[in-house]
N, C-alpha and C. Protein backbone atom coordinates (compact mmCIF):
# COMPACT_ATOMS: atom_id res chain seq x y z
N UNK A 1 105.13 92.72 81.61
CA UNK A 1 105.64 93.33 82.83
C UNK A 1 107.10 93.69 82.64
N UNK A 2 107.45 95.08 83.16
CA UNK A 2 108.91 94.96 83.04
C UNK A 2 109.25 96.21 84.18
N UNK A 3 110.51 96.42 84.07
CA UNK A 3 110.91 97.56 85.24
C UNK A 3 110.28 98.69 84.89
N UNK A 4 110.03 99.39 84.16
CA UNK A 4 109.30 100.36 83.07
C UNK A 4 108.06 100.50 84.18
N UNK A 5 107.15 99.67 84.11
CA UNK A 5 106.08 99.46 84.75
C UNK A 5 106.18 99.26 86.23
N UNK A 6 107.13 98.63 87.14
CA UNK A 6 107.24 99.37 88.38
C UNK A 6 107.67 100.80 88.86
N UNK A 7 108.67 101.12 87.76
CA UNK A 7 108.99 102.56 88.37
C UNK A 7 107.89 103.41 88.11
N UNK A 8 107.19 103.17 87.02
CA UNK A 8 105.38 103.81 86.83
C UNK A 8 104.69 103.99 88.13
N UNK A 9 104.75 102.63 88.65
CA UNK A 9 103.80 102.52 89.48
C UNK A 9 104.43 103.10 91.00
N UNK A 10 105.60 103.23 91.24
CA UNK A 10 106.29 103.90 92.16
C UNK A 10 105.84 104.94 91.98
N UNK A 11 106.07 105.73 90.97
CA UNK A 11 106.26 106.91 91.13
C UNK A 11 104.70 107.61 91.28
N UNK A 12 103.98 106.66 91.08
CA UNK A 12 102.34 106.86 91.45
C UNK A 12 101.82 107.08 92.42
N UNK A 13 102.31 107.08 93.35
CA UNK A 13 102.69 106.86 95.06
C UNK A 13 102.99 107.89 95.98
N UNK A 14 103.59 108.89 94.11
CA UNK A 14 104.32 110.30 95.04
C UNK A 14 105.94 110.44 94.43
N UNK A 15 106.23 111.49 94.41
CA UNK A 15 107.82 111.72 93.62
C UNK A 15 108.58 111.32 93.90
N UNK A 16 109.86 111.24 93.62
CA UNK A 16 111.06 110.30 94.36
C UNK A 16 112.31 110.35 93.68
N UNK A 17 113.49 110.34 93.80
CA UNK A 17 114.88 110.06 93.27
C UNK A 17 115.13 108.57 92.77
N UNK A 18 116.23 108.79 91.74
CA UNK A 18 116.37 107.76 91.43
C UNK A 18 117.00 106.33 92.54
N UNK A 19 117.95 107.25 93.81
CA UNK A 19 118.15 106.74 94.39
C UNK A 19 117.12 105.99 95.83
N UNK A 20 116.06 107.15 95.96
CA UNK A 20 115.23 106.12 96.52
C UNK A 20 113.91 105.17 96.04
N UNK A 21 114.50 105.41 94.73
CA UNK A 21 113.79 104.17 93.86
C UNK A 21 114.74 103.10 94.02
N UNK A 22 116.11 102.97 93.74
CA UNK A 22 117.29 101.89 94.10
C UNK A 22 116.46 101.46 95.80
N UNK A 23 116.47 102.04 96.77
CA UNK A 23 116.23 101.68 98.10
C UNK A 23 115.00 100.80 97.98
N UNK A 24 114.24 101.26 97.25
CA UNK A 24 112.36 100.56 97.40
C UNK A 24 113.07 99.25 96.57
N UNK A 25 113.86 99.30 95.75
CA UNK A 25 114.19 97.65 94.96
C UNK A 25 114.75 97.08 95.99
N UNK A 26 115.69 97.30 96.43
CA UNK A 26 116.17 96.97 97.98
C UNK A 26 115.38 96.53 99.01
N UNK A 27 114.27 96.77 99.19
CA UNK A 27 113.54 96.23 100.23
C UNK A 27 112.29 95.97 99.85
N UNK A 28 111.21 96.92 100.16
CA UNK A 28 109.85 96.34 99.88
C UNK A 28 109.37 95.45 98.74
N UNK A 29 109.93 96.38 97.54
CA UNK A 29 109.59 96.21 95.95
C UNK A 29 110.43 94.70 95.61
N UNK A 30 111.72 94.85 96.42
CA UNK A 30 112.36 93.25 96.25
C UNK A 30 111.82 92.09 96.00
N UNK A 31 110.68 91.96 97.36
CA UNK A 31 110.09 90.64 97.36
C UNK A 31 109.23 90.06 95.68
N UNK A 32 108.96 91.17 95.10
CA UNK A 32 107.87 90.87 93.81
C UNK A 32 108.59 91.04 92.81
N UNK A 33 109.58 92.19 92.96
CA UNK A 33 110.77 92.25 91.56
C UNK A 33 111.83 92.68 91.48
N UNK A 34 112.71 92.07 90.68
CA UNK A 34 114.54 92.58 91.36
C UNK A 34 114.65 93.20 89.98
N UNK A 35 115.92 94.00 89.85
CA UNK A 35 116.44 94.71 88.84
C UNK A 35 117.73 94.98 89.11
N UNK A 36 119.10 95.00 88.09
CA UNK A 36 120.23 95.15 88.63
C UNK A 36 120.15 97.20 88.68
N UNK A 37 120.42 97.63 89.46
CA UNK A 37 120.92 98.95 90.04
C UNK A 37 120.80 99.75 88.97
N UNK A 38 122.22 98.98 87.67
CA UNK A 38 122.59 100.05 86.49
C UNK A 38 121.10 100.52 85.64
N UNK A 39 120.26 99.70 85.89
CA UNK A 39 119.49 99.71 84.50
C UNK A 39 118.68 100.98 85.19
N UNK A 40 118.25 101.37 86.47
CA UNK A 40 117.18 102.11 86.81
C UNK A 40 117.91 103.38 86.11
N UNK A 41 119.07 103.77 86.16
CA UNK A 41 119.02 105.30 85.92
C UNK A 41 119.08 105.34 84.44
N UNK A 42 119.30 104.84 83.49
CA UNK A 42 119.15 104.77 82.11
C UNK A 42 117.56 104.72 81.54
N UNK A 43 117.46 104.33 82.69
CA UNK A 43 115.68 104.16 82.17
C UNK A 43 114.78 105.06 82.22
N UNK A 44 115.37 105.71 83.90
CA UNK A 44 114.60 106.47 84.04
C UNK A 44 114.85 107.98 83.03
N UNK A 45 116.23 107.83 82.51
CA UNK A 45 116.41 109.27 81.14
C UNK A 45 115.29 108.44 80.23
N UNK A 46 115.10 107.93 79.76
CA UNK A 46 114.68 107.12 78.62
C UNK A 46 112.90 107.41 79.21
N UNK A 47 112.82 107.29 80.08
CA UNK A 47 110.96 107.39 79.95
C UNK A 47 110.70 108.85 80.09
N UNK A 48 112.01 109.86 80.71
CA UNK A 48 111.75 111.21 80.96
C UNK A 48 111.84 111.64 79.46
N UNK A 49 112.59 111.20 78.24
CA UNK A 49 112.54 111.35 77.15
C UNK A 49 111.14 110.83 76.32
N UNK A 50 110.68 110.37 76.16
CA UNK A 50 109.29 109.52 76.26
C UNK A 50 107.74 110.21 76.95
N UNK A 51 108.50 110.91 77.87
CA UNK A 51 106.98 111.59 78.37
C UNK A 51 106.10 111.11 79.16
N UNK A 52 107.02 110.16 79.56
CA UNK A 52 106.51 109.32 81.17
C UNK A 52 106.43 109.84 82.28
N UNK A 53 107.65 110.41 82.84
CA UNK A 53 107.93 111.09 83.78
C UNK A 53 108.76 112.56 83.29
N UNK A 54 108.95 113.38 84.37
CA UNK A 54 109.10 114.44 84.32
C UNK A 54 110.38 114.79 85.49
N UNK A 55 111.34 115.79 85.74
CA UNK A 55 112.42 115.67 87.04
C UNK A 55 112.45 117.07 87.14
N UNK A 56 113.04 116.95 88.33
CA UNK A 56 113.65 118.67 88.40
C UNK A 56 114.45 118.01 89.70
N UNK A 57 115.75 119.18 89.68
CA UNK A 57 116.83 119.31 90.58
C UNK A 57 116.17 119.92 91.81
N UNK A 58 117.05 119.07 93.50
CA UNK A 58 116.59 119.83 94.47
C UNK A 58 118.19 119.69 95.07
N UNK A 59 118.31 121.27 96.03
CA UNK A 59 119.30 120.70 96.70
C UNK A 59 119.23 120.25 98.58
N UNK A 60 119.92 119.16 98.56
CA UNK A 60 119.64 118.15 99.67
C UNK A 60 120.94 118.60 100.82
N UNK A 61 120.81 119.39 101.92
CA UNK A 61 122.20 119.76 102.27
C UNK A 61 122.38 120.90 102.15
N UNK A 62 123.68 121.31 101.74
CA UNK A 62 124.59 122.37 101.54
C UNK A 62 124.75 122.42 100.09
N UNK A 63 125.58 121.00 99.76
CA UNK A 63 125.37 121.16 97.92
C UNK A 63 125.14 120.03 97.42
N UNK A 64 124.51 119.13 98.21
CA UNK A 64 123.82 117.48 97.32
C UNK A 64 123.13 118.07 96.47
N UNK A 65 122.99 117.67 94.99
CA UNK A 65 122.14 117.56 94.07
C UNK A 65 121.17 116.67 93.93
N UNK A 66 120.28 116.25 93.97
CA UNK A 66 119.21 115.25 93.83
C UNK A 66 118.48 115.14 92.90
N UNK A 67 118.29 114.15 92.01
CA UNK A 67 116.93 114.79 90.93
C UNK A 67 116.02 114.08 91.31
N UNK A 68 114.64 114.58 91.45
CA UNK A 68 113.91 114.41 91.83
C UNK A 68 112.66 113.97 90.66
N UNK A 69 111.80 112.80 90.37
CA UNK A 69 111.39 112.39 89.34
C UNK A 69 109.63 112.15 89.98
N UNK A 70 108.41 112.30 88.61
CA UNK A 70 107.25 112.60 88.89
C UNK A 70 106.97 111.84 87.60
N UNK A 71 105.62 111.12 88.05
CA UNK A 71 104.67 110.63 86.63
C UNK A 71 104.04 111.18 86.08
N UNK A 72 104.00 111.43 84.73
CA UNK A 72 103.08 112.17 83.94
C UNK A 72 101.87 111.64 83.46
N UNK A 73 100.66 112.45 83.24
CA UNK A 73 99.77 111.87 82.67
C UNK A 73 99.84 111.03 81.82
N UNK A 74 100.71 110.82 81.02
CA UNK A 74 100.96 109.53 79.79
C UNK A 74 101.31 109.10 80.84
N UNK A 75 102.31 108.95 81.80
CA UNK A 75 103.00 107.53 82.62
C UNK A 75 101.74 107.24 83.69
N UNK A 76 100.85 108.10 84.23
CA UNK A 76 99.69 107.62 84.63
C UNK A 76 98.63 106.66 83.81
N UNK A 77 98.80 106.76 82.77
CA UNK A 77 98.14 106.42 81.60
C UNK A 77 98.57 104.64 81.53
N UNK A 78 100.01 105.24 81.28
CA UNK A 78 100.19 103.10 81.10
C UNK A 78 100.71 102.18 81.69
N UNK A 79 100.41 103.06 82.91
CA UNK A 79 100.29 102.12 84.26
C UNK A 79 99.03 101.67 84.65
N UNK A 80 98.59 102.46 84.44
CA UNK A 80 96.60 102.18 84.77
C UNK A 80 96.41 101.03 83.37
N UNK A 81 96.76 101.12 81.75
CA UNK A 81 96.23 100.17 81.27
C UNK A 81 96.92 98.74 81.49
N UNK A 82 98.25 98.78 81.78
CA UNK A 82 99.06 97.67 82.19
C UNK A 82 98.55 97.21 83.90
N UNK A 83 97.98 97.62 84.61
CA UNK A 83 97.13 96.74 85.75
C UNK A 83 95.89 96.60 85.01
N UNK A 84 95.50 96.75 84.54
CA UNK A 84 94.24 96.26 83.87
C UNK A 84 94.25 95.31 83.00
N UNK A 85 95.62 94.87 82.34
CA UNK A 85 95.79 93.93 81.42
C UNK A 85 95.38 92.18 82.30
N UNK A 86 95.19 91.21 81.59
CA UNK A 86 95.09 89.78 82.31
C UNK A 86 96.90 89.96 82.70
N UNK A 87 97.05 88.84 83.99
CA UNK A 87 98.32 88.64 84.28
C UNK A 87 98.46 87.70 83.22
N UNK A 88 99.96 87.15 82.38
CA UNK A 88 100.61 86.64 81.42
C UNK A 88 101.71 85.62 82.38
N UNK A 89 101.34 84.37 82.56
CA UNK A 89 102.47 84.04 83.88
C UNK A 89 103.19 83.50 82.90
N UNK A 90 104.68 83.19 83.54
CA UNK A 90 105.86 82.77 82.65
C UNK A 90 105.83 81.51 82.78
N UNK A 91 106.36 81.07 81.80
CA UNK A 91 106.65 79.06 82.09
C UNK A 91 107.63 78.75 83.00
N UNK A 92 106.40 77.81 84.01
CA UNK A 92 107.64 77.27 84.87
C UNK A 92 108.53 76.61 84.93
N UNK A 93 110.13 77.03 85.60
CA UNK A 93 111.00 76.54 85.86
C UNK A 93 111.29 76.56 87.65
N UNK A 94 111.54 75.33 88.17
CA UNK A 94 111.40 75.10 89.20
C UNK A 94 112.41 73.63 89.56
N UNK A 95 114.00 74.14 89.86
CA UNK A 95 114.77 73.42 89.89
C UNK A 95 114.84 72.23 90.92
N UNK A 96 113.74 73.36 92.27
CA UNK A 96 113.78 71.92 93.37
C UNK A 96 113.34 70.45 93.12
N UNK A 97 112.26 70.76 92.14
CA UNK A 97 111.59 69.81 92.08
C UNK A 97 112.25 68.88 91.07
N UNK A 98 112.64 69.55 90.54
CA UNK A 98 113.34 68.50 89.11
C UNK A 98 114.55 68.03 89.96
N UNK A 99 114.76 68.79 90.76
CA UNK A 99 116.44 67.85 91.82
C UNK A 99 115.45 66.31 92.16
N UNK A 100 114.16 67.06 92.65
CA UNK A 100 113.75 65.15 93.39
C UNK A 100 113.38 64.43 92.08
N UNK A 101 112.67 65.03 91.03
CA UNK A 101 112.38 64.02 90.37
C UNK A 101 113.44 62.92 89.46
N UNK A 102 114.96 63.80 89.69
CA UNK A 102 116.14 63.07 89.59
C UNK A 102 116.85 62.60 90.44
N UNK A 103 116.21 62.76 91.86
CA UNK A 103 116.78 62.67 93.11
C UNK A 103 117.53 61.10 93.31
N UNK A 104 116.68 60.31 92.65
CA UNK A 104 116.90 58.56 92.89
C UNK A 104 117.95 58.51 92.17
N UNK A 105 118.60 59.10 91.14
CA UNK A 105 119.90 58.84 90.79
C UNK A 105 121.45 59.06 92.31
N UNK A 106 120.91 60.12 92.95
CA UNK A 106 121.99 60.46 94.25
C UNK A 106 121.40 60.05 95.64
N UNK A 107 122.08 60.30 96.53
CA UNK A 107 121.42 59.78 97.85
C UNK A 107 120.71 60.67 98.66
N UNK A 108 120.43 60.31 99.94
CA UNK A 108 119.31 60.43 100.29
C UNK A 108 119.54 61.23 101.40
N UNK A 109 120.89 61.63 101.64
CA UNK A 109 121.56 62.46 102.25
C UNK A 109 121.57 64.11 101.59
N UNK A 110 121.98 63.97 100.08
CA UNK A 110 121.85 65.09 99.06
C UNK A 110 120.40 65.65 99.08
N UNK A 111 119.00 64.49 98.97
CA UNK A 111 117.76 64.96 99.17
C UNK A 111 117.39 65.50 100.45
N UNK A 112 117.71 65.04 101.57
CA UNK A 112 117.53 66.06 102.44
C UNK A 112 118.45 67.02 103.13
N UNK A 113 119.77 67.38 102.07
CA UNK A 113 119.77 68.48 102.25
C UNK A 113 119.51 69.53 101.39
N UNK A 114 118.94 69.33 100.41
CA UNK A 114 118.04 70.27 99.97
C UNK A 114 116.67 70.98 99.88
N UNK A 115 116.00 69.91 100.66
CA UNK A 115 115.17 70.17 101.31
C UNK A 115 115.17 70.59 102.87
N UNK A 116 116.63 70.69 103.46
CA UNK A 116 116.79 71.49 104.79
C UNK A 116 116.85 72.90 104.01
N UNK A 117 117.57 72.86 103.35
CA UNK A 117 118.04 74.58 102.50
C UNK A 117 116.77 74.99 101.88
N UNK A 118 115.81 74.21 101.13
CA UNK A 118 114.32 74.95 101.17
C UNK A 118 114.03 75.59 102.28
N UNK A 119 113.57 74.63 103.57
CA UNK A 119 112.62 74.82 104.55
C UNK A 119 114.01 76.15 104.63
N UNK A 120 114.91 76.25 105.49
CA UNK A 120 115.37 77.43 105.42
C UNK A 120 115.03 78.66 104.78
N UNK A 121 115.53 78.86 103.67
CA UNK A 121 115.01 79.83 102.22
C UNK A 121 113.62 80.57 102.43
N UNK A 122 112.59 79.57 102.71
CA UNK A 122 111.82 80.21 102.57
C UNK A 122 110.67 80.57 104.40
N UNK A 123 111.91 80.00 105.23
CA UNK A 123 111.63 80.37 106.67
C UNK A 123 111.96 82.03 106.58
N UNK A 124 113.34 81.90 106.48
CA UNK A 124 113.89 83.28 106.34
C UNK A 124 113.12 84.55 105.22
N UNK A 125 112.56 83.93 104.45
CA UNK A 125 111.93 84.98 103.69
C UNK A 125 110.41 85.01 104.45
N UNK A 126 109.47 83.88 104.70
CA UNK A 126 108.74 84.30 105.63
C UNK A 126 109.02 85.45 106.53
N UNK A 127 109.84 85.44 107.77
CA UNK A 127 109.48 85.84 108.60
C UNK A 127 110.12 87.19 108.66
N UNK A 128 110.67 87.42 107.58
CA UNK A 128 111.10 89.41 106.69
C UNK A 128 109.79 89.70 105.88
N UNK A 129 109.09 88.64 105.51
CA UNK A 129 108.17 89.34 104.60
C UNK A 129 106.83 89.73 105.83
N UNK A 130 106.67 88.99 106.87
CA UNK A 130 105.95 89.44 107.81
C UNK A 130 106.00 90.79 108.82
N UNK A 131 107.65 90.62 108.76
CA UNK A 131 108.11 92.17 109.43
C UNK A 131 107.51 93.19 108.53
N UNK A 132 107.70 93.39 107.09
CA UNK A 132 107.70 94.33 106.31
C UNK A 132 106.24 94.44 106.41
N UNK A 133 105.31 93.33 106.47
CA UNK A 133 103.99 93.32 106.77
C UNK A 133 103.62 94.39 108.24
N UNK A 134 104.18 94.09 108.89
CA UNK A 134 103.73 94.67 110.16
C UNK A 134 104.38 96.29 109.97
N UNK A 135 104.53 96.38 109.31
CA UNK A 135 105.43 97.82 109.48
C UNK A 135 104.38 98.25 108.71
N UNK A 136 103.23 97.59 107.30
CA UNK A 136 102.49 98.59 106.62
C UNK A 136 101.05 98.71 107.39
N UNK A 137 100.92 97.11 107.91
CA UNK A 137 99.39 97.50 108.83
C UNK A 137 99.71 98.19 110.11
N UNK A 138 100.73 98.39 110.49
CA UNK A 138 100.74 99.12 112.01
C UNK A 138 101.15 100.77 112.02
N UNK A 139 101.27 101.26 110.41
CA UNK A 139 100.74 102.24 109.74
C UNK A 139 102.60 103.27 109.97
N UNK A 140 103.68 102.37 110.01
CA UNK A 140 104.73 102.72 109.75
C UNK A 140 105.51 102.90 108.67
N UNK A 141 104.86 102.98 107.13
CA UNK A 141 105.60 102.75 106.51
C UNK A 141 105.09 104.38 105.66
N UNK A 142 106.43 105.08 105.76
CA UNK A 142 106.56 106.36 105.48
C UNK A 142 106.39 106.63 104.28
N UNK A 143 106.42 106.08 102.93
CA UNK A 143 106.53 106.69 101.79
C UNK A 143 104.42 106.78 101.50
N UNK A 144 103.87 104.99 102.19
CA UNK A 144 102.49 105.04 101.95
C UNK A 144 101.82 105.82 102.68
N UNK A 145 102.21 105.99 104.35
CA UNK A 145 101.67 107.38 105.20
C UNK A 145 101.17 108.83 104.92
N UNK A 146 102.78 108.71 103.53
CA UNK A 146 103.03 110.16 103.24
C UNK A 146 101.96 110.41 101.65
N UNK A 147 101.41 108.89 101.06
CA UNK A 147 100.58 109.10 99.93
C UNK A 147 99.49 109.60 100.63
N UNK A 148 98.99 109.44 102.03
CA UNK A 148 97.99 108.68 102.56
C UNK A 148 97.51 110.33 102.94
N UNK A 149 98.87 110.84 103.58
CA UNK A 149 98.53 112.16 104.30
C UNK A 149 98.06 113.69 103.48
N UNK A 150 97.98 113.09 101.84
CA UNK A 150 98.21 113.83 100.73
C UNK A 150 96.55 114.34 100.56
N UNK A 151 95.99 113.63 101.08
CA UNK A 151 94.85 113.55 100.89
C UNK A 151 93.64 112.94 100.16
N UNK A 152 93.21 111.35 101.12
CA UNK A 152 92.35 110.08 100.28
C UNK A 152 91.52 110.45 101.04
N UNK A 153 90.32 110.07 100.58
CA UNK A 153 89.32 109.61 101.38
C UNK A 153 88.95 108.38 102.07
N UNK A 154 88.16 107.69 102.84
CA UNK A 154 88.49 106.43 103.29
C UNK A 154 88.25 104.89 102.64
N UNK A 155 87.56 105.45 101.86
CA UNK A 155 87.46 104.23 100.73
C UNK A 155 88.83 103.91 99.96
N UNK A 156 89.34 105.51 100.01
CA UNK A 156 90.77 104.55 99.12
C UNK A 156 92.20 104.31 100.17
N UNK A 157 91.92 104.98 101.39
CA UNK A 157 92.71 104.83 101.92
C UNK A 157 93.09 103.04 102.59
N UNK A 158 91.29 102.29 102.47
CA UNK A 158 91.77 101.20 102.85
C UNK A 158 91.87 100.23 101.74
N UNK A 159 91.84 100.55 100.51
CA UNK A 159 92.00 100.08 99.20
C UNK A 159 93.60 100.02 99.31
N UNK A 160 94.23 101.21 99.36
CA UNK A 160 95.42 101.46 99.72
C UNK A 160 96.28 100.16 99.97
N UNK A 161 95.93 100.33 101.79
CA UNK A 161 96.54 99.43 102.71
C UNK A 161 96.48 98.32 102.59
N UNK A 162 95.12 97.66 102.09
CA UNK A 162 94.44 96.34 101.75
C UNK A 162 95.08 95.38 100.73
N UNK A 163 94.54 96.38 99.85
CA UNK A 163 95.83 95.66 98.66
C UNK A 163 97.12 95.39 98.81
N UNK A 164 98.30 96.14 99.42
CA UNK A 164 99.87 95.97 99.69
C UNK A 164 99.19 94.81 100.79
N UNK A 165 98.76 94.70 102.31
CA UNK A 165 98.75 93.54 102.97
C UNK A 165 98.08 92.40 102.30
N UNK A 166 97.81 92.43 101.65
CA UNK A 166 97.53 91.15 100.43
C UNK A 166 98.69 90.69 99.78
N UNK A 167 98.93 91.66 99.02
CA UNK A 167 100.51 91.05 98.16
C UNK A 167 101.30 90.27 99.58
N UNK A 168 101.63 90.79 100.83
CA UNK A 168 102.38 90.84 101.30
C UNK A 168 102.04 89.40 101.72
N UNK A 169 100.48 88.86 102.04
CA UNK A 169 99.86 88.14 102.88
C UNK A 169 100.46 86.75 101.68
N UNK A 170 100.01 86.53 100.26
CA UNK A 170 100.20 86.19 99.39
C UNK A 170 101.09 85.38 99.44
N UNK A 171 102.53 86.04 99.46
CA UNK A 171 103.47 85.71 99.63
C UNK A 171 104.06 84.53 100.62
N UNK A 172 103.91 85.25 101.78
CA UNK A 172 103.77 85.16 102.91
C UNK A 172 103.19 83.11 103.16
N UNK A 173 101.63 83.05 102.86
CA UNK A 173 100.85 81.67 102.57
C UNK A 173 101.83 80.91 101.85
N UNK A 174 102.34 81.90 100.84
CA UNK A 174 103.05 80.61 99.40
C UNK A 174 104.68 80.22 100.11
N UNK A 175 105.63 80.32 101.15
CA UNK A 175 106.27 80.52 101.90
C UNK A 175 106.13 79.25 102.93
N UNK A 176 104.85 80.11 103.31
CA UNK A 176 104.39 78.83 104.77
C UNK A 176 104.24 77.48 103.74
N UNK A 177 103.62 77.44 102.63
CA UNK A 177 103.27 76.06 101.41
C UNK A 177 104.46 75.73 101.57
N UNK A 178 105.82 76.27 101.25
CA UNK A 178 106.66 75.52 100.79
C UNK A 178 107.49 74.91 101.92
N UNK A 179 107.22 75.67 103.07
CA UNK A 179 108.07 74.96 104.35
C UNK A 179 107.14 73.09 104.83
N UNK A 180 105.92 73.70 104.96
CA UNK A 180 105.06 72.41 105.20
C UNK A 180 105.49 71.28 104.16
N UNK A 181 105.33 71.86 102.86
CA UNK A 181 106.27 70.61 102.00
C UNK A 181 107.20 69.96 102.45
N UNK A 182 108.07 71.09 102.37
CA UNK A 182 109.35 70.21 102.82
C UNK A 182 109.51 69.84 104.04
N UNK A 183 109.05 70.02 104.93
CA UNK A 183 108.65 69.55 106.48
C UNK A 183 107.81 68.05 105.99
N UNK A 184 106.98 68.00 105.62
CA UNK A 184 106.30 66.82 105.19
C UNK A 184 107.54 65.81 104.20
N UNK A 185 108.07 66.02 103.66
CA UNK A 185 108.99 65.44 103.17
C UNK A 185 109.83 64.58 104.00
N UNK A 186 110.93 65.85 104.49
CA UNK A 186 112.15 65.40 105.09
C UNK A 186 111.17 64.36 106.32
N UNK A 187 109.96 63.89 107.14
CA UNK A 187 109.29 62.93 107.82
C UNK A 187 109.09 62.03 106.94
N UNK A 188 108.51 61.82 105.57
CA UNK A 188 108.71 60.88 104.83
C UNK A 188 109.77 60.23 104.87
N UNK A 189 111.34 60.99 104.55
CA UNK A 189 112.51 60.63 104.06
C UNK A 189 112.82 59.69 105.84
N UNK A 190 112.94 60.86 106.73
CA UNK A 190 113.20 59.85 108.13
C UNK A 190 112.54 58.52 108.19
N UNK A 191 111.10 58.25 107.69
CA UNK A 191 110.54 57.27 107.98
C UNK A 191 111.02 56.11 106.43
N UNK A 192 111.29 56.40 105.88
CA UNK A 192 111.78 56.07 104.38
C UNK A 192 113.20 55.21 104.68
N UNK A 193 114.16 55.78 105.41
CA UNK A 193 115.60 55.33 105.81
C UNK A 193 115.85 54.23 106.77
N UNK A 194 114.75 54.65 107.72
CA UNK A 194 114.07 53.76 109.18
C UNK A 194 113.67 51.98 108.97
N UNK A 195 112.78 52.46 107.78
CA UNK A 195 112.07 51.59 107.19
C UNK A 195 113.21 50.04 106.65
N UNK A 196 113.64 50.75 105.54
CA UNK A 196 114.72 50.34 104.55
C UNK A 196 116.18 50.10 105.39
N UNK A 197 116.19 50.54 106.61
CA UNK A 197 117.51 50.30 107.51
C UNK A 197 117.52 48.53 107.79
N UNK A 198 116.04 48.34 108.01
CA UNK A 198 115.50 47.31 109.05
C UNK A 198 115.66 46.57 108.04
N UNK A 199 115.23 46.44 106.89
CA UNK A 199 114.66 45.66 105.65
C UNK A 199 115.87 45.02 105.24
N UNK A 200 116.02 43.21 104.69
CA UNK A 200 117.03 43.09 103.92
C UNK A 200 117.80 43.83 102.36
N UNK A 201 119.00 43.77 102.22
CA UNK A 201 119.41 44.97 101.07
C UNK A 201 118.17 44.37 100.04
N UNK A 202 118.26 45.02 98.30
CA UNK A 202 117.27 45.01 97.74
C UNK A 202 118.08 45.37 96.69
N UNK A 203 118.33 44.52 95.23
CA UNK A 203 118.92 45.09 94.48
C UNK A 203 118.30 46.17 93.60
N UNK A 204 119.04 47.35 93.28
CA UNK A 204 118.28 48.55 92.74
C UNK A 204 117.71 48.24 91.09
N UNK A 205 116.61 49.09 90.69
CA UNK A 205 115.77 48.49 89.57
C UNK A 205 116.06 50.18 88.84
């Protein structure tokens, strides 16, 4: 997987600038994959050299220049065999957890506040990733409208929709997982402190 292969798949969608390819990393495309800014326009010379995509100048205005960028049958090509590939997941690294499983070295104050800043983290990304949700099933979201209005039939039109409210839904579940965790936790930890308040001290082992 690499940026290569989302701007493929963007541009599959329907034509677009480099700059409102920057915007889709910015918002929708964010939640699944980030990229720093510089790399999109180097890339995108580099696959137009390659025979991926294809551009032409429009003017936007009076005298904005815009270039305007399209997938080519080769860039249709290895985007279609790269979703078809098995997913390859990366080895996990997952710092929260290694904070608790070192947690008993610090206190118990430090553990739940990192587990307030979870449940946070991923409140706040919940309930943006649900907005962005409601904006594609309530049939507001202009760039897929505008694939939509291009002309599908209805089998793919709800293939379409189905699939993005999945990713979105996906997410979304794995989000709600991690708040209930840590909601289940930080009640452990209260009942944990409660407990051990009452209890005579206990020398540490």
């Amino acid at each position: 997987m690499s940026l290569e292969h989302v701007i493929l798949g963007w541009l599959r969608t329907g034509p677009g600038s480099g700059y409102d390819l920057v915007r889709q990393l910015d918002q929708g495309l964010a939640w699944f994959w980030s990229a720093p800014h510089s790399q999109i326009y180097p890339l995108l010379r580099k696959m137009e050299e390659a025979g991926l995509v294809t551009s032409h100048s429009e003017i936007v205005g009076e005298r904005l220049e815009k270039r305007i960028y399209s997938v080519t049958p080769a860039g249709v090509d290895k985007v279609e065999a790269w979703a078809a590939e098995a997913v390859r997941y990366p080895p996990n690294r997952d710092v929260e957890r290694l904070k608790l499983i070192f947690g008993d070295h610090g206190s118990t104050e430090d553990i739940r506040r990192h587990l307030q800043d979870h449940r946070t983290h991923y409140t706040e990304r919940r309930d943006t990733l649900k907005e962005f949700a409601e904006v594609l099933v309530s049939r507001r979201h202009a760039r897929i409208e505008s694939r939509i209005a291009r002309g599908v039939d209805d089998k793919q039109r709800e293939l379409i929709l189905e699939l993005r409210r999945a990713a979105y839904e996906g997410d979304i579940r794995r989000a709600e997982g991690e708040i209930s965790w840590a909601e289940d936790l930080l009640a452990w930890l209260d009942d944990f402190e409660q407990r051990w308040a009452q209890s005579p001290a206990q020398d540490g082992g």
